[in-house]
Protein backbone atom coordinates (compact mmCIF):
# COMPACT_ATOMS: atom_id res chain seq x y z
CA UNK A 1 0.00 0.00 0.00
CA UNK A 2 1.20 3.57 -0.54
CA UNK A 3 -0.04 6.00 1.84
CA UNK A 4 -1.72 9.55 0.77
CA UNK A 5 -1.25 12.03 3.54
CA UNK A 6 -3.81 14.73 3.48
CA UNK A 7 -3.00 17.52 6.10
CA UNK A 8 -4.52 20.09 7.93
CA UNK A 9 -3.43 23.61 8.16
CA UNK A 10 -3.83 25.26 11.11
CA UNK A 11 -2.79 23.48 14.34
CA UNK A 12 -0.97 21.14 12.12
CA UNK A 13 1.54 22.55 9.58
CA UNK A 14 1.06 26.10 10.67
CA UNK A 15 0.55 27.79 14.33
CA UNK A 16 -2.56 30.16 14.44
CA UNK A 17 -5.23 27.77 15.85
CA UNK A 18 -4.27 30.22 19.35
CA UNK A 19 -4.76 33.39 16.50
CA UNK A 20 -7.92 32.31 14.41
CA UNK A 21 -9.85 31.87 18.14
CA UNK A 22 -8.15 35.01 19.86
CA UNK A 23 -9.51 36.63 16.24
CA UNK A 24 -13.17 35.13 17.27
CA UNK A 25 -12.54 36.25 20.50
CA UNK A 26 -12.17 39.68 19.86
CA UNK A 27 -15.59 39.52 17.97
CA UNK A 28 -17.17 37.83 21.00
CA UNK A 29 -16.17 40.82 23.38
CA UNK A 30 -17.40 43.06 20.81
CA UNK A 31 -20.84 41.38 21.47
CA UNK A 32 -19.89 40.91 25.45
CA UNK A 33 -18.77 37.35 25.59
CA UNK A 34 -15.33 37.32 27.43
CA UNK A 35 -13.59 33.88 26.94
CA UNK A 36 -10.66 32.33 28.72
CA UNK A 37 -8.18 30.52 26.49
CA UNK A 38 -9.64 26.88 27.61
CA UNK A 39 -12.96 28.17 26.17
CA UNK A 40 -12.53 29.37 23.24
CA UNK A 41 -10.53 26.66 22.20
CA UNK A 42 -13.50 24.54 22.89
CA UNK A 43 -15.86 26.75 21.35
CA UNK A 44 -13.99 27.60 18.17
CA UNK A 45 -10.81 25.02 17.24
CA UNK A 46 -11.23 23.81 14.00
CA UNK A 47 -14.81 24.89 13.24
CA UNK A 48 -16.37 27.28 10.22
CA UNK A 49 -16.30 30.92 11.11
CA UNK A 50 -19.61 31.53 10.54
CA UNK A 51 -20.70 28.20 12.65
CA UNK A 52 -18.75 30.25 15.56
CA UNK A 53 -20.11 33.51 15.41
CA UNK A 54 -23.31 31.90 15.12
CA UNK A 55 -22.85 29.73 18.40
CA UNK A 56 -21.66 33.29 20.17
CA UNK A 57 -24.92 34.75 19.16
CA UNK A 58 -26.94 31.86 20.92
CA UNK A 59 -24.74 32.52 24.08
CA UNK A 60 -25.05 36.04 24.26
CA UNK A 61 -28.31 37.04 22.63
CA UNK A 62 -26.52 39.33 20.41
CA UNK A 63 -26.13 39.39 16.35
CA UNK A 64 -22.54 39.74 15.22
CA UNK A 65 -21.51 43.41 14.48
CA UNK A 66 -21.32 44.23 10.60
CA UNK A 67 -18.61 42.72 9.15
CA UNK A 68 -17.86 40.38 11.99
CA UNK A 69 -16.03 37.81 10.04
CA UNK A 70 -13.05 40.78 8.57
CA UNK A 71 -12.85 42.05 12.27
CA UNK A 72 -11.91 38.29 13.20
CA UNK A 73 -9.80 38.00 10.01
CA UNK A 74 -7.99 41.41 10.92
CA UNK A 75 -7.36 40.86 14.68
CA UNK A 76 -6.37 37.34 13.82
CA UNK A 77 -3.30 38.90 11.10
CA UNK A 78 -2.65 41.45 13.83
CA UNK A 79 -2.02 38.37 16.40
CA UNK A 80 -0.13 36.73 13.68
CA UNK A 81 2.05 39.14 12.80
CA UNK A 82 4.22 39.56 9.84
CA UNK A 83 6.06 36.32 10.05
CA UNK A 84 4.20 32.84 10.48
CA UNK A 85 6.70 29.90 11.69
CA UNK A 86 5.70 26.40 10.74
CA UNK A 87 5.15 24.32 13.67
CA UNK A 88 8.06 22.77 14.86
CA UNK A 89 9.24 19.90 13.23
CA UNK A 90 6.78 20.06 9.98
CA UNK A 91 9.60 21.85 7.59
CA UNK A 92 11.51 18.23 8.41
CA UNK A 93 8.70 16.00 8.30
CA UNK A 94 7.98 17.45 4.59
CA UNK A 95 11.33 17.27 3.50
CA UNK A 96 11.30 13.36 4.06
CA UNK A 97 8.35 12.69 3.10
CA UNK A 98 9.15 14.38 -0.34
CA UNK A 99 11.97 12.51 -0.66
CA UNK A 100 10.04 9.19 -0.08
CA UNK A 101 7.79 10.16 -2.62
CA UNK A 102 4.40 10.25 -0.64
CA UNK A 103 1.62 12.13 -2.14
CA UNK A 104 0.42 15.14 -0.02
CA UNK A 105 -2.02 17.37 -0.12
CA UNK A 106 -3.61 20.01 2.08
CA UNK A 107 -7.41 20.05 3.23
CA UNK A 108 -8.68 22.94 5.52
CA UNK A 109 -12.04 25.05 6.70
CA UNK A 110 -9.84 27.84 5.66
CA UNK A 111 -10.61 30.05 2.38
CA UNK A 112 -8.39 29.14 -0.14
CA UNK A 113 -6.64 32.49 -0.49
CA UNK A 114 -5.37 32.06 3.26
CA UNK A 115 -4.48 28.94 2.72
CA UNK A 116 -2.02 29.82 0.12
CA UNK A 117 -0.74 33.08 2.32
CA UNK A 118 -0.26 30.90 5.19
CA UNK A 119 1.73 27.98 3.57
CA UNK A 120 3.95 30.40 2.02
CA UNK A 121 4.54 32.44 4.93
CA UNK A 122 5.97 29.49 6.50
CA UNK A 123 8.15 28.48 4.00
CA UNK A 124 6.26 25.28 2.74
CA UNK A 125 3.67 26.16 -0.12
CA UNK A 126 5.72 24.10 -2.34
CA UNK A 127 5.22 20.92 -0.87
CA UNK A 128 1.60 21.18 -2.19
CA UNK A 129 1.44 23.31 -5.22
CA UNK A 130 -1.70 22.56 -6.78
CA UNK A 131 -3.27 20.91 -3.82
CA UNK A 132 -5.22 22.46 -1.72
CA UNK A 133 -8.41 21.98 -0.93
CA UNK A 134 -10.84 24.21 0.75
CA UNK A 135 -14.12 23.78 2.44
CA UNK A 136 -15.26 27.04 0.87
CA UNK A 137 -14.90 25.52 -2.98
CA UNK A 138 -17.30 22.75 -2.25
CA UNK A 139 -19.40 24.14 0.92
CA UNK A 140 -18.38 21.16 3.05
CA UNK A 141 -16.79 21.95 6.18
CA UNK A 142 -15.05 19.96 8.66
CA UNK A 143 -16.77 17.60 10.58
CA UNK A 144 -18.41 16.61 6.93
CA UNK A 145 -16.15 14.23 5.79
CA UNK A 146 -17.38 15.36 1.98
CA UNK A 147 -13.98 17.69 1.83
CA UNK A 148 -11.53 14.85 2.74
CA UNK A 149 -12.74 12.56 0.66
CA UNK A 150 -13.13 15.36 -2.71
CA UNK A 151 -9.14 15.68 -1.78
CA UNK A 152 -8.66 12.04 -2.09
CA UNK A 153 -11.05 12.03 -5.39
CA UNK A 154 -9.01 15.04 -6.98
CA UNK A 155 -5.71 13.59 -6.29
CA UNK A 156 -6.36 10.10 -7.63
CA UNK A 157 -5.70 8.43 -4.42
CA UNK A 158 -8.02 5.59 -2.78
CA UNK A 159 -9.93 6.01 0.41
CA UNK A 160 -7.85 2.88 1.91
CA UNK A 161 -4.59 4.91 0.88
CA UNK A 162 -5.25 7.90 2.64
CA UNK A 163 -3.61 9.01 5.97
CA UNK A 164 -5.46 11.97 7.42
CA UNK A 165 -2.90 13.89 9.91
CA UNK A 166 -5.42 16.26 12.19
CA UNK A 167 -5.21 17.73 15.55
CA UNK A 168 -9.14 19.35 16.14
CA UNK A 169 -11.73 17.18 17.24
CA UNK A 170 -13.65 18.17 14.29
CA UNK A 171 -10.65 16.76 11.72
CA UNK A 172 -10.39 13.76 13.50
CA UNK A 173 -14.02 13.19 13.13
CA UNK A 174 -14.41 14.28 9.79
CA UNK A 175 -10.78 11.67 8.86
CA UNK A 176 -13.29 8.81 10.54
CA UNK A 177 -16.14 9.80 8.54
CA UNK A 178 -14.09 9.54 5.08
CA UNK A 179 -13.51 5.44 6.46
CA UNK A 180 -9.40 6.95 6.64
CA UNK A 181 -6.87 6.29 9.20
CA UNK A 182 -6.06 9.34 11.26
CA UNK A 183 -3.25 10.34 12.56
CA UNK A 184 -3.96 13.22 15.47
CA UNK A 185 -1.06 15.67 16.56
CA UNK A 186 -2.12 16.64 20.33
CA UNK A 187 1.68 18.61 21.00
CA UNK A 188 0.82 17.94 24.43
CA UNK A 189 2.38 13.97 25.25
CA UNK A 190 -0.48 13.88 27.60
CA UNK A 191 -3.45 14.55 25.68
CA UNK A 192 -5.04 11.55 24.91
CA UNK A 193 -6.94 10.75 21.31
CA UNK A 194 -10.38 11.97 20.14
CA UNK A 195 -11.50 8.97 19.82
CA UNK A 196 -10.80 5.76 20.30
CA UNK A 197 -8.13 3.45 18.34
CA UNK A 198 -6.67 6.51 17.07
CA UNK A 199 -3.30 7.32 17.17
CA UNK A 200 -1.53 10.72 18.54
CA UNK A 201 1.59 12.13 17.97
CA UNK A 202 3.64 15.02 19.86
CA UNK A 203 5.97 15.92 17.16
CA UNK A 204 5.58 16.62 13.74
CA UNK A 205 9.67 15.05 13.41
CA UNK A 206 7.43 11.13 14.36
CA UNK A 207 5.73 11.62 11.13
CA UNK A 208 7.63 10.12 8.48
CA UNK A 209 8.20 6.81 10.44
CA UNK A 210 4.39 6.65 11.44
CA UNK A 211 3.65 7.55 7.99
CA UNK A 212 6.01 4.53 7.03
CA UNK A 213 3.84 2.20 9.52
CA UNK A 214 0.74 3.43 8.76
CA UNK A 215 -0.70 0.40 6.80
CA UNK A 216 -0.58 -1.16 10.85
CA UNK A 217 -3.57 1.59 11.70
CA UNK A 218 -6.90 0.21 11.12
CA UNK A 219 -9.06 2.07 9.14
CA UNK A 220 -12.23 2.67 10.52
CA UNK A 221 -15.86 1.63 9.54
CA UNK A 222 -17.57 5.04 8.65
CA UNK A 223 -17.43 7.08 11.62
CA UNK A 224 -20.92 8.57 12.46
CA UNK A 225 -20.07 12.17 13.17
CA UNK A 226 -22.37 13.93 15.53
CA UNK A 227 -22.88 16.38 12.75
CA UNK A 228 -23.30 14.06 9.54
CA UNK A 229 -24.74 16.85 7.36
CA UNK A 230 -21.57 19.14 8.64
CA UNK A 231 -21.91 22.74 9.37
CA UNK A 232 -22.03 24.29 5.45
């Protein structure tokens, strides 16, 4: 078997997963929601942007303010700054996986455009020229499975090939969904899986050898996602 790896973005090859919520954030205490850090990353990691300012207007009782969605955008480039690092470890675990000849591609709830800023910021857009795949093109977003599995379909590569590397509950989910193995990164050694029977990693710099192993994962029966129509 050759293994596919289709990776997330944020949280995964980039960091602004703490950015993209402290940009939701900002909108939330715009409409008087203050959030600690362990909240919003439970509110908002990994999700649509509209699904979270929607799920801040049930809280508060409060519409979004005009525009809500460029104020996140904006405060979440001010919190990123001018230079985006890849997460540690990644600009190695592409490298060898190049090398080996695995097929890669990218598959995010991000707009395309920001996909393309982010990956290049870092310093690894050309690992995936060509592919990347956005929720926004096909109005499937994460937990849907429909945008893992059009990533797969675009890039010629079997469901039973394909590796999904995630660290949001909402990737993970939407990996099981597809019938994929999953890989999740959790950075913390302590943080236990998602789910059940799936595998975490701390380091990006594991990859390549669990990438090598991964025909010992099981792939999973289609995982029945607590949001099976997703959140387009």
């Amino acid at each position: 078997m050759s293994e596919f790896v289709i990776f997330d973005l944020d949280g995964v090859l980039v960091d602004t997963q703490d950015a993209e919520n402290g940009g939701l954030a900002h909108v939330g205490e715009l409409m008087g929601l203050y959030l600690d850090k362990e909240r919003r990353d439970e509110l908002f990691s990994g999700k649509k942007m509209q699904e979270c300012l929607d799920l801040m207007a049930e809280i508060t009782g409060t519409p979004p303010p005009e525009g809500a969605m460029a104020l996140a955008r904006a405060r979440c480039d001010e919190l990123i700054g001018p230079r985006l690092e890849p997460i540690e470890g990644t600009a190695h675990a592409l490298e060898r996986l190049s090398a080996a000849g695995t097929g890669m591609c990218v598959a995010s709830n991000s707009p395309p455009g920001i996909m393309a800023d982010r990956l290049g910021k870092a310093g690894v857009l050309h690992h995936f020229e060509g592919r990347l795949f956005s929720a926004y093109d096909i109005g499937a977003w994460k937990p849907d499975p429909g945008l893992f599995l059009w990533a797969a379909a675009e890039c010629g590569a079997a469901v039973a090939d394909c590796v999904v590397v995630e660290d949001s509950p909402v990737g993970v989910d939407a990996g099981l969904g597809a019938g994929m193995r999953v890989l999740q990164y959790t950075a913390d050694p302590a943080t236990g899986p998602h789910r059940e029977g799936v595998r975490t990693f701390a380091s990006l710099r594991e990859l390549p050898g669990l990438i090598r192993s991964a025909h010992h994962l099981t792939a999973p029966a289609r995982y029945a996602s607590a949001h099976p129509g997703g959140t387009a």
